[in-house]
N, C-alpha and C. Protein backbone atom coordinates (compact mmCIF):
# COMPACT_ATOMS: atom_id res chain seq x y z
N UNK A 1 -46.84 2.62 -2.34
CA UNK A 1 -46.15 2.37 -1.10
C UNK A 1 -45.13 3.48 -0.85
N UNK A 2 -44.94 3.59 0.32
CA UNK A 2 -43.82 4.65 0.61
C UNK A 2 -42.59 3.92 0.88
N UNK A 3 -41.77 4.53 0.88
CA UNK A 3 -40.28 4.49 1.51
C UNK A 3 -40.01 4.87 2.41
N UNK A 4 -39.16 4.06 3.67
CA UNK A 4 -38.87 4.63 4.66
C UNK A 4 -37.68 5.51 4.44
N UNK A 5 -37.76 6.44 4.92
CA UNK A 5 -36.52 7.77 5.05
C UNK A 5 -35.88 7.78 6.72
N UNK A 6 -34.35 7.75 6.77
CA UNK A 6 -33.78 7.81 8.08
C UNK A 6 -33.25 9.37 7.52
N UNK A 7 -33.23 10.24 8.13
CA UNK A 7 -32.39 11.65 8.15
C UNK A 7 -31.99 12.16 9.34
N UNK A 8 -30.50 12.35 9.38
CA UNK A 8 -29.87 12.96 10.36
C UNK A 8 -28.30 13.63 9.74
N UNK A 9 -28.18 13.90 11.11
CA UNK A 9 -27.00 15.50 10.62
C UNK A 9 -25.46 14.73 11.49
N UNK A 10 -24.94 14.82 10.86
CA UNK A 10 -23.61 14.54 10.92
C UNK A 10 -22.58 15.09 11.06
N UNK A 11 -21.17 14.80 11.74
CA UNK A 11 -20.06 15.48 11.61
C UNK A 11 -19.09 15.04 10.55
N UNK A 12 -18.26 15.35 9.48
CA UNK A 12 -17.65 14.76 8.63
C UNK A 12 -16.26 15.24 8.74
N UNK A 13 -15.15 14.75 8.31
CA UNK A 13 -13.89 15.75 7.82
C UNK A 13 -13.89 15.85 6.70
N UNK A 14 -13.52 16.91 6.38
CA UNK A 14 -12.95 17.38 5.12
C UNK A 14 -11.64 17.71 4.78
N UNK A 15 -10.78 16.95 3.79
CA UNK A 15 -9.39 17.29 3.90
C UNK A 15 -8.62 16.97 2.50
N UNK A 16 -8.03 17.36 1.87
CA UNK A 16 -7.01 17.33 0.43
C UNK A 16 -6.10 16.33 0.41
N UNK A 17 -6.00 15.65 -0.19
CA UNK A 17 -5.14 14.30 -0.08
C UNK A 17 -4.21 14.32 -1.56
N UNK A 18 -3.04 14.18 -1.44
CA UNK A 18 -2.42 14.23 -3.00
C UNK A 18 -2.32 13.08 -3.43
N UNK A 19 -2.95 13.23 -4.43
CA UNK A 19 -2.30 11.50 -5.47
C UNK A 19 -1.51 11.29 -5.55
N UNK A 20 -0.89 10.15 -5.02
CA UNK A 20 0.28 9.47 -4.72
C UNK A 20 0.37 9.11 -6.25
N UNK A 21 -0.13 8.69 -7.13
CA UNK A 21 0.38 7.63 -8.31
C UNK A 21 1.16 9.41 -9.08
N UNK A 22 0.54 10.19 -9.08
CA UNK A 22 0.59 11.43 -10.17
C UNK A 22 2.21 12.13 -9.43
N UNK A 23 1.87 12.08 -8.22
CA UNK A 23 4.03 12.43 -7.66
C UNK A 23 5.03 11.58 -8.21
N UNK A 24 4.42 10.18 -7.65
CA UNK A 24 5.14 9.34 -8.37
C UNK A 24 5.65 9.38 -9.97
N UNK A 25 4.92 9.87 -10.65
CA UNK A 25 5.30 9.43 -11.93
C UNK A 25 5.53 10.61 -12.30
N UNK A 26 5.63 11.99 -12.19
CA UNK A 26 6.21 12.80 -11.69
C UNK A 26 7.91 12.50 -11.68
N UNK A 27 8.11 11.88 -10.74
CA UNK A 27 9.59 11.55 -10.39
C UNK A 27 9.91 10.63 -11.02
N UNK A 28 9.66 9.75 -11.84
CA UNK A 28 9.85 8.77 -12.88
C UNK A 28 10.07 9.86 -14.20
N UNK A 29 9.61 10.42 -14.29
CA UNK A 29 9.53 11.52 -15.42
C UNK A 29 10.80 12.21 -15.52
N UNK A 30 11.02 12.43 -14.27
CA UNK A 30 12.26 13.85 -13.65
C UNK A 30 13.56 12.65 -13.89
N UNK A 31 13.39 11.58 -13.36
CA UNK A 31 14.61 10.65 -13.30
C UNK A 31 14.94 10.11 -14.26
N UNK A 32 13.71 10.14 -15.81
CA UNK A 32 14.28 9.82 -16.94
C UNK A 32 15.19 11.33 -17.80
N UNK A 33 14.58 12.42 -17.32
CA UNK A 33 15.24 13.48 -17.65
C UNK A 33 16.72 13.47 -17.44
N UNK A 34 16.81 13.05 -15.83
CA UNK A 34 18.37 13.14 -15.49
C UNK A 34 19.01 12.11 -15.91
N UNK A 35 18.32 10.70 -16.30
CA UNK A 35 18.99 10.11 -17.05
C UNK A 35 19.73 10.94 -18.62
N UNK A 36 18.83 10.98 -19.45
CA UNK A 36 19.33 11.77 -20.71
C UNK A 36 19.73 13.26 -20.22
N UNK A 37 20.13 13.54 -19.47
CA UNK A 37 21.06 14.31 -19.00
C UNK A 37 22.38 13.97 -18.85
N UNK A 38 22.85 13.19 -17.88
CA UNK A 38 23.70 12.20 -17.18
C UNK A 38 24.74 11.68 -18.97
N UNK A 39 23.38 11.72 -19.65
CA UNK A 39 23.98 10.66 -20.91
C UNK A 39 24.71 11.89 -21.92
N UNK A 40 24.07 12.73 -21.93
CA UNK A 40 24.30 13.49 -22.94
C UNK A 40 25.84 14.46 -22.41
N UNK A 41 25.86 14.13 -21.03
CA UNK A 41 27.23 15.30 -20.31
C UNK A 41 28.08 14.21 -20.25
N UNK A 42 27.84 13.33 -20.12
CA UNK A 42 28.48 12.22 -19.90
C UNK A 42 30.02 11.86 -21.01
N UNK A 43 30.88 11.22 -20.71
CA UNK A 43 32.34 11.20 -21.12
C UNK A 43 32.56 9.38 -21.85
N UNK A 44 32.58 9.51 -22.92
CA UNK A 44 32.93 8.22 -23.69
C UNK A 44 34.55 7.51 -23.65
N UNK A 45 35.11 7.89 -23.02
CA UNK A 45 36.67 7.62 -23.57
C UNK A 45 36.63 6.12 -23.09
N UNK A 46 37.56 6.00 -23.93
CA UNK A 46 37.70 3.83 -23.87
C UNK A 46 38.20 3.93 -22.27
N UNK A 47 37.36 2.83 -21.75
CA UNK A 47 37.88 2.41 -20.35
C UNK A 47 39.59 2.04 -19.85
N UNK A 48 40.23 2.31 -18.75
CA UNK A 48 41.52 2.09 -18.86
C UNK A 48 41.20 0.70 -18.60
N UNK A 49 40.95 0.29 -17.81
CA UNK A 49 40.81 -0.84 -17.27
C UNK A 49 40.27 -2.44 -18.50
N UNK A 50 39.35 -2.11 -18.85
CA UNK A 50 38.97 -3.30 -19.77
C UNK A 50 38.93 -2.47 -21.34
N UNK A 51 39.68 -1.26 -21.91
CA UNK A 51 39.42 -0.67 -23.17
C UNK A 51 38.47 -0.96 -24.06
N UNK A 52 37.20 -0.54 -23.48
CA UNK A 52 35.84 -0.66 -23.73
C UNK A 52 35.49 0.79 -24.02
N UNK A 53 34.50 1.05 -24.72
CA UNK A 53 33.79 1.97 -24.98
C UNK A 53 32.35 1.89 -25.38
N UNK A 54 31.46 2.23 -24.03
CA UNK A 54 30.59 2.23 -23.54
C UNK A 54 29.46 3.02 -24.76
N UNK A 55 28.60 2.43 -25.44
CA UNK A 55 27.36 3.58 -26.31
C UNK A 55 26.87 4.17 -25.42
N UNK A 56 26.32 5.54 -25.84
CA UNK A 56 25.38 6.33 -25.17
C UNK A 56 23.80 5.81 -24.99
N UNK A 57 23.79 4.75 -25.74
CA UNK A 57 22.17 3.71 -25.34
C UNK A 57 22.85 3.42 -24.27
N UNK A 58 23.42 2.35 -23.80
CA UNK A 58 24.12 1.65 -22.67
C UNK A 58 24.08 2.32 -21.56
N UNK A 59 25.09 3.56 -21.47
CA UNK A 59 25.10 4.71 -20.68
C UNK A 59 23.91 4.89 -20.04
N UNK A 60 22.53 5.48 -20.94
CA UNK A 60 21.47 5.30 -20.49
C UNK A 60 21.08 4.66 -20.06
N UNK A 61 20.58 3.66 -20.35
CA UNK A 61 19.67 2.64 -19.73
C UNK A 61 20.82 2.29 -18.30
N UNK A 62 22.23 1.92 -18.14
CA UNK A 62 22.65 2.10 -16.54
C UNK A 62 22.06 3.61 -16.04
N UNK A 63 22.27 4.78 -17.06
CA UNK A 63 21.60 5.60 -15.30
C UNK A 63 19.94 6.07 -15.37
N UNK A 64 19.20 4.80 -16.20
CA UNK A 64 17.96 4.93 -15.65
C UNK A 64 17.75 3.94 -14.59
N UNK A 65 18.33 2.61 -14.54
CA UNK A 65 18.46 2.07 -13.49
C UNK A 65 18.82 2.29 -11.54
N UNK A 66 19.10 3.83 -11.91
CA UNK A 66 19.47 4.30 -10.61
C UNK A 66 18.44 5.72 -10.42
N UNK A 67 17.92 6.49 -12.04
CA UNK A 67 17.98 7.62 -11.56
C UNK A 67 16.26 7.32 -11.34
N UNK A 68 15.71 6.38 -12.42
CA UNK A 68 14.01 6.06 -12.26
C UNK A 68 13.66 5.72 -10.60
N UNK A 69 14.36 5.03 -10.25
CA UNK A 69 13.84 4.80 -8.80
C UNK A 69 14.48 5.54 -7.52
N UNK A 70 15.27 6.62 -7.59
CA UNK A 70 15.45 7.51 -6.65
C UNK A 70 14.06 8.54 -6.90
N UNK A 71 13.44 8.88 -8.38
CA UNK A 71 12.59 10.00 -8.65
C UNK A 71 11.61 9.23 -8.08
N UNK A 72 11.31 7.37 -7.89
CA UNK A 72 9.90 7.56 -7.69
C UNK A 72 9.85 7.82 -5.98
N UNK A 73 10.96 7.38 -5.84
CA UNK A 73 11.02 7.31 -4.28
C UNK A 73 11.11 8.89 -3.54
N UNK A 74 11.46 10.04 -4.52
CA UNK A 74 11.38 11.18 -4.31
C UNK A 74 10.00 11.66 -4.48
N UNK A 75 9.11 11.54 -5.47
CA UNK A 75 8.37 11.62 -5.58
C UNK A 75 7.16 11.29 -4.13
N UNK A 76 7.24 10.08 -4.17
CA UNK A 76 6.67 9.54 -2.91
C UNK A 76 6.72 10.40 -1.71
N UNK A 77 7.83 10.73 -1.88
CA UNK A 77 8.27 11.21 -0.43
C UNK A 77 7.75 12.64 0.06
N UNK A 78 7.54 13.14 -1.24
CA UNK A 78 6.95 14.46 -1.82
C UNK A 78 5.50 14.68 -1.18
N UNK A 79 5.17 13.50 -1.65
CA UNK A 79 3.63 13.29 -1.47
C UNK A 79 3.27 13.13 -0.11
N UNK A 80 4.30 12.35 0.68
CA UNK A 80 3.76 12.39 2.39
C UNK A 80 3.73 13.20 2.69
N UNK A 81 4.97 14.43 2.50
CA UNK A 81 5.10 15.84 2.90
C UNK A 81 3.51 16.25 2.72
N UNK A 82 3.41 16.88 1.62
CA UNK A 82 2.48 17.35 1.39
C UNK A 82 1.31 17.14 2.21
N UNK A 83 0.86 15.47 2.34
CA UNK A 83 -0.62 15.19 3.12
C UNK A 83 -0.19 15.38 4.30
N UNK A 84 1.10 15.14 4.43
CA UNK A 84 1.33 15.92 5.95
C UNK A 84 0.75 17.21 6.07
N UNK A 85 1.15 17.98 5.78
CA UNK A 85 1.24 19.16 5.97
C UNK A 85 -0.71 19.99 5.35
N UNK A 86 -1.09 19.01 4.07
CA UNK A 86 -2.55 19.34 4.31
C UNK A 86 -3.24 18.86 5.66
N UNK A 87 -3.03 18.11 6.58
CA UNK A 87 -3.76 17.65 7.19
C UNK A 87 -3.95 18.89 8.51
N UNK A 88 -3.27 19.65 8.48
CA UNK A 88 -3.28 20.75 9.35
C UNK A 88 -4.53 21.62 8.81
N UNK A 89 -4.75 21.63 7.80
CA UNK A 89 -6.44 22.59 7.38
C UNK A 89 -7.10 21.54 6.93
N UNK A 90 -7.59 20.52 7.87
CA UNK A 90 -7.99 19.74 7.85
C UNK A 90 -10.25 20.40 8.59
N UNK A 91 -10.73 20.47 7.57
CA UNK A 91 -12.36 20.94 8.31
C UNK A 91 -13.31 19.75 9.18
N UNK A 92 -13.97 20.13 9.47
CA UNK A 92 -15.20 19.59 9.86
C UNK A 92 -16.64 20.30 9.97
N UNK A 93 -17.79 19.37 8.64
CA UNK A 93 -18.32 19.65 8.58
C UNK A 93 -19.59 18.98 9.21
N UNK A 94 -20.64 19.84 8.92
CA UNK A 94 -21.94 19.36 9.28
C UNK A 94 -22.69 18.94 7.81
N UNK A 95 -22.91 17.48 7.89
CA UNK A 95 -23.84 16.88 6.56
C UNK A 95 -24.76 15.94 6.98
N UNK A 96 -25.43 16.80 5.83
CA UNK A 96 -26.92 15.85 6.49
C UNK A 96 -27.14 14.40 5.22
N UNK A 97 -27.11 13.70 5.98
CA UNK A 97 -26.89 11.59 5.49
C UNK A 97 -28.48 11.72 5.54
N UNK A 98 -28.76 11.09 4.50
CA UNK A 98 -30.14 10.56 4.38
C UNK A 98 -30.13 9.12 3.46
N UNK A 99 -31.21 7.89 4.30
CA UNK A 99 -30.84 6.64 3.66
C UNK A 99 -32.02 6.41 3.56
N UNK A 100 -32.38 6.15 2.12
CA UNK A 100 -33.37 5.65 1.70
C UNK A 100 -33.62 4.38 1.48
N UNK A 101 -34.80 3.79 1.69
CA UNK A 101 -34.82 2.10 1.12
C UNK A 101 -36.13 1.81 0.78
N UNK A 102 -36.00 1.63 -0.20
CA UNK A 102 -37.50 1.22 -1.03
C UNK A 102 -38.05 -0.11 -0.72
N UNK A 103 -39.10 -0.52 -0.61
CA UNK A 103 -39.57 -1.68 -0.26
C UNK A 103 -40.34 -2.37 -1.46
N UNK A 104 -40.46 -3.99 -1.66
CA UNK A 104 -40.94 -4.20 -2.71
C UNK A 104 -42.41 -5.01 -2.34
């Protein structure tokens, strides 16, 4: 038995899209950096106020709480740019679609 064959020619776009998850985590990456940054420049002296003295674990983990989700949100933001701005060499091509279907 044969198969019927449909073939025809098409217009398609063609265009670069950035992975959003890979910016993202990207900036999760960068914002744990500036955390252990933040920690390591960072100033221990006993608090005036409640004469506390804060560990450098502690320290951390407050400025990953601020710095993880500015990077992912930078990140992100990164990424619209970008597909923005790919979408301007954005192609169109000619492809030829062919659909096969076997019969039983």
């Amino acid at each position: 038995m044969s198969s019927p064959e449909t073939h025809e020619t098409v217009e398609a776009t063609v265009r670069r899209v950035p992975r959003y998850g890979v910016f993202m985590a990207i900036g999760v990456i960068l914002g744990i950096i500036a955390a252990g940054i933040l920690t390591m420049v960072g100033d221990y002296a006993p608090s005036e106020t409640l004469d506390v003295v804060y560990p450098p674990g502690q320290v951390f983990g407050f400025a990953l709480l601020w710095t993880v989700p500015i990077g992912l949100a930078l990140g992100g933001m990164v990424a619209v740019v970008l597909e923005r701005i790919a979408r301007r060499h954005d192609r169109v091509v000619r492809v030829d679609r062919e659909t096969i279907v076997e019969s039983d």
